[in-house]
N, C-alpha and C. Protein backbone atom coordinates (compact mmCIF):
# COMPACT_ATOMS: atom_id res chain seq x y z
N UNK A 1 29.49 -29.24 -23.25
CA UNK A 1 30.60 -30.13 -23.50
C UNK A 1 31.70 -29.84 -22.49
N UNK A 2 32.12 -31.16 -22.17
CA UNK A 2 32.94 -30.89 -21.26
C UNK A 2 34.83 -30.17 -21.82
N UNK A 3 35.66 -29.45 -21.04
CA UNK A 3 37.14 -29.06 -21.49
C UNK A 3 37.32 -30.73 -21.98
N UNK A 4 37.91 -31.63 -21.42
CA UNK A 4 38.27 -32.91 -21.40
C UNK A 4 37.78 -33.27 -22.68
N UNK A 5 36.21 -33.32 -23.23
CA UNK A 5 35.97 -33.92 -24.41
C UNK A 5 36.30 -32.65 -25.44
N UNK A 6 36.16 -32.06 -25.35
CA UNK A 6 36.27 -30.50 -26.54
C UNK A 6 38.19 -30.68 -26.96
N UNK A 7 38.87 -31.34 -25.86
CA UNK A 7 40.34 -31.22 -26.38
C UNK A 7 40.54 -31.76 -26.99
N UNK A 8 39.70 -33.42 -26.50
CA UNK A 8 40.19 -34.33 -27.36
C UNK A 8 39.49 -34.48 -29.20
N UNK A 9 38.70 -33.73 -28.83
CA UNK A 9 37.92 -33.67 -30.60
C UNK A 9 39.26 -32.94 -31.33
N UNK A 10 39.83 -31.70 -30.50
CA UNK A 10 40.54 -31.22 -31.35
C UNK A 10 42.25 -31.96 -31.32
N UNK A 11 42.39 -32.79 -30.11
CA UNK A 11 43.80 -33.02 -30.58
C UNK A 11 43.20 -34.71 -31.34
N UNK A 12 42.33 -35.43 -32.12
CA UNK A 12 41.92 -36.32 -32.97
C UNK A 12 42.13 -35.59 -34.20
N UNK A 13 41.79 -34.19 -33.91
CA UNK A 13 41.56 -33.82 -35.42
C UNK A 13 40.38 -34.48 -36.51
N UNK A 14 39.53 -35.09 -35.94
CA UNK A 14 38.76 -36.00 -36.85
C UNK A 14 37.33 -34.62 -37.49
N UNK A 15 37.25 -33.54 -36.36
CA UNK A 15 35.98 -33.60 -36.22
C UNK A 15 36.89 -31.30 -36.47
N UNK A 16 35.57 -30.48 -37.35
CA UNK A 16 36.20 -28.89 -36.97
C UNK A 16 35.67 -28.81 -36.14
N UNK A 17 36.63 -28.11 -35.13
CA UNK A 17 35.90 -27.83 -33.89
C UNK A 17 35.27 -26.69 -33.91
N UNK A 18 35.65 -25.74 -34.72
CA UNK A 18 34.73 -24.55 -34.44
C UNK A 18 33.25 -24.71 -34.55
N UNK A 19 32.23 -26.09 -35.24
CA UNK A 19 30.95 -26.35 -34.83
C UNK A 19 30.83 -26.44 -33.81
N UNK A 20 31.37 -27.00 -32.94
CA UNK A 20 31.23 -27.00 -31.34
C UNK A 20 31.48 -25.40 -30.36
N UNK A 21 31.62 -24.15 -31.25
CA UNK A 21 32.54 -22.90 -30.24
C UNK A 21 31.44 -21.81 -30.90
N UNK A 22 30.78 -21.24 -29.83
CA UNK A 22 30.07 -19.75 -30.26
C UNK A 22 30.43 -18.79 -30.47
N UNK A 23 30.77 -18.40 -31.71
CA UNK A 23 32.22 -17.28 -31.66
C UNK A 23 30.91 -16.06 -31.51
N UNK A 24 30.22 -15.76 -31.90
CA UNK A 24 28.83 -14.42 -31.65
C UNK A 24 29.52 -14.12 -30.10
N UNK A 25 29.89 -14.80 -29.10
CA UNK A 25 30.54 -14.52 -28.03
C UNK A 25 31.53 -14.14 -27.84
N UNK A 26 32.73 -14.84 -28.42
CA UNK A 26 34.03 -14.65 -28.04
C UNK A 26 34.29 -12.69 -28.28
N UNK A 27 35.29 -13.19 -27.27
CA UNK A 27 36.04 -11.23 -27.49
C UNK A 27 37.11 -11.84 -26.84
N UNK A 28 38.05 -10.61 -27.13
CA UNK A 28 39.69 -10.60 -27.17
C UNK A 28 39.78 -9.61 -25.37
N UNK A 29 40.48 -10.64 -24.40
CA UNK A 29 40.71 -9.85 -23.11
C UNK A 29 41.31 -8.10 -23.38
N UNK A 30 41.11 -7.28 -23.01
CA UNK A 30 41.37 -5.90 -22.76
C UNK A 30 41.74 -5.71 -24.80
N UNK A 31 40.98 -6.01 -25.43
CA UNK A 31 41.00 -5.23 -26.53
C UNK A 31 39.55 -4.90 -27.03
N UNK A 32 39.11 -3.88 -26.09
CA UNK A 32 37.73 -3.14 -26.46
C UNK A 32 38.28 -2.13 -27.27
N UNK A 33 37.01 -2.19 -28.42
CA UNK A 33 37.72 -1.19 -29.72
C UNK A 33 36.91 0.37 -29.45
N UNK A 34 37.62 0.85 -30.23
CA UNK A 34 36.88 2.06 -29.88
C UNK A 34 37.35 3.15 -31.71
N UNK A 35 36.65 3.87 -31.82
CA UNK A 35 37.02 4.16 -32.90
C UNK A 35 37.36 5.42 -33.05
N UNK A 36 38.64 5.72 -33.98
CA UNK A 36 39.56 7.18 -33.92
C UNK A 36 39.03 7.49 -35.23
N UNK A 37 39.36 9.04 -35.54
CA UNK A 37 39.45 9.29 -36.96
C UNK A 37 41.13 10.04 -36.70
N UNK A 38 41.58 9.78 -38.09
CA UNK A 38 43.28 10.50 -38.54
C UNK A 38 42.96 11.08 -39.43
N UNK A 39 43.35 12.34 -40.08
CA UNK A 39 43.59 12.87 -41.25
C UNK A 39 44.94 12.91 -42.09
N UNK A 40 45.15 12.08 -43.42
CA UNK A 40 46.10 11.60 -43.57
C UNK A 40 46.64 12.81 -44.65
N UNK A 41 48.04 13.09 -45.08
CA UNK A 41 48.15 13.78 -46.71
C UNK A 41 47.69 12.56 -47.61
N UNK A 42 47.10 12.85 -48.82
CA UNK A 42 47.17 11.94 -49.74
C UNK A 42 48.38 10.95 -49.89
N UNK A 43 48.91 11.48 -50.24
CA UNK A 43 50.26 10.76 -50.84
C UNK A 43 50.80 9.70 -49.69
N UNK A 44 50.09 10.09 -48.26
CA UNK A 44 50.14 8.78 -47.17
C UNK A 44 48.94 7.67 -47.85
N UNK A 45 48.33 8.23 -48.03
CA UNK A 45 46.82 6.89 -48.01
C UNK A 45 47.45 6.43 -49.43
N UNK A 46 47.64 6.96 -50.26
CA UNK A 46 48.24 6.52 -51.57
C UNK A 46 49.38 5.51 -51.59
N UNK A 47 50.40 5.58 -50.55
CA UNK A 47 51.80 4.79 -50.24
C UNK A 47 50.67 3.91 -49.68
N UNK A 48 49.85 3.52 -48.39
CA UNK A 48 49.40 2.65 -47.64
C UNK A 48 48.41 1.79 -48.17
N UNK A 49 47.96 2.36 -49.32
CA UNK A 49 46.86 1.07 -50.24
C UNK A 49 47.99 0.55 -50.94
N UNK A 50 49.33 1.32 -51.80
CA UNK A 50 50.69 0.57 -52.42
C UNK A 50 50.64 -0.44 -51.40
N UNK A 51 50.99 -0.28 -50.19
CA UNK A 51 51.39 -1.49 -49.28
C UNK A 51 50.46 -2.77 -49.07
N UNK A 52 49.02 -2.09 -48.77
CA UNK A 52 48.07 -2.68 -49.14
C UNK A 52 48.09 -3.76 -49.52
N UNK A 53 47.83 -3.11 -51.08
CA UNK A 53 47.76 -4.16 -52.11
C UNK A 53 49.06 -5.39 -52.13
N UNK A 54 50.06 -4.77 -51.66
CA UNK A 54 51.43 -5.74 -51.98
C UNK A 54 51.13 -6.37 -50.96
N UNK A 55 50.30 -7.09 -50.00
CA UNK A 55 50.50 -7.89 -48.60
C UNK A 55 48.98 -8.43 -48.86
N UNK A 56 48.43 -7.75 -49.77
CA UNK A 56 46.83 -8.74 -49.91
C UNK A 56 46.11 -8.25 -48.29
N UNK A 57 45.98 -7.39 -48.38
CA UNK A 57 45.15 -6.98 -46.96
C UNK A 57 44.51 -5.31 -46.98
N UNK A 58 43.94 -4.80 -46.33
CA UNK A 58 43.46 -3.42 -45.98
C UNK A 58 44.45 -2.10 -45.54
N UNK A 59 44.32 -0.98 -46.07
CA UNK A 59 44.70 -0.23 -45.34
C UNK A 59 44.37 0.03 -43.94
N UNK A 60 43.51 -0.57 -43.30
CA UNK A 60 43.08 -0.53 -41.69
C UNK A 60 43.93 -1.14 -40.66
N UNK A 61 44.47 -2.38 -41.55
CA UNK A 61 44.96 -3.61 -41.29
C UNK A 61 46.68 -3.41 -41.07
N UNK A 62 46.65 -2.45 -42.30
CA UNK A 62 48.69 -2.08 -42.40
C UNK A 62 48.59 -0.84 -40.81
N UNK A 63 47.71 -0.02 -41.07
CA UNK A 63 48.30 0.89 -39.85
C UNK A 63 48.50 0.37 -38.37
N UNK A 64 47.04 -0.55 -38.36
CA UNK A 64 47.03 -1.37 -37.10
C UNK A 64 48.51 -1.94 -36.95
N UNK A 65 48.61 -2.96 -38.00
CA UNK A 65 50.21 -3.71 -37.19
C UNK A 65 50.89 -2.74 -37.58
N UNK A 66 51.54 -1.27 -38.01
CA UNK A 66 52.27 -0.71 -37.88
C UNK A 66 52.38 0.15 -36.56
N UNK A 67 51.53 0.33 -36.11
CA UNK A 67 51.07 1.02 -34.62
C UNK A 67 51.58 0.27 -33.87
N UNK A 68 50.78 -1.01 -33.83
CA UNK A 68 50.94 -2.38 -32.47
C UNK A 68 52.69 -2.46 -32.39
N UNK A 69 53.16 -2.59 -33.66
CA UNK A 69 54.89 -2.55 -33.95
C UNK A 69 55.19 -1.66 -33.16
N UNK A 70 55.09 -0.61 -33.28
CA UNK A 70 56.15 0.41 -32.80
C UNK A 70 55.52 0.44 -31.44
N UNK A 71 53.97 0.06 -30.71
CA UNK A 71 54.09 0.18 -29.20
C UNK A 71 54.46 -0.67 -28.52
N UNK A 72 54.77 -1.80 -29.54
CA UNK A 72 55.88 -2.99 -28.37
C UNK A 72 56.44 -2.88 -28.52
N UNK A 73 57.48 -2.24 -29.24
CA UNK A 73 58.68 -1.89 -29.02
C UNK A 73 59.74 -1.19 -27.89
């Protein structure tokens, strides 16, 4: 499919475009993951599922944007 027709499906809105997009492919430019371990006190992992739970998401999820926060800063 051509850019030209793939835009216009999505600025019609008629049609989801993600049937048309192979995400099994996609990746995020310069964010190759790689995996750490931390050792936390309890009473951290205990506050961070509290947070957790209050935002409807993962503890994986709170440290990540708390990290990404403070390195753009």
């Amino acid at each position: 499919m051509k850019a030209k027709h793939f835009d216009k499906i999505f600025d019609d809105d008629n049609d989801d475009i993600l049937a048309h997009v192979d995400l099994s492919k996609a990746k995020r430019p310069d964010e190759v993951q790689k995996r750490v371990n931390v050792d936390f006190p309890i009473w951290m992992i205990q506050s961070l599922d509290k947070e957790a739970r209050r935002l409807g998401t993962t503890r994986q999820a709170v440290i990540k944007f708390w990290i990404a926060d403070k390195l753009s800063s």
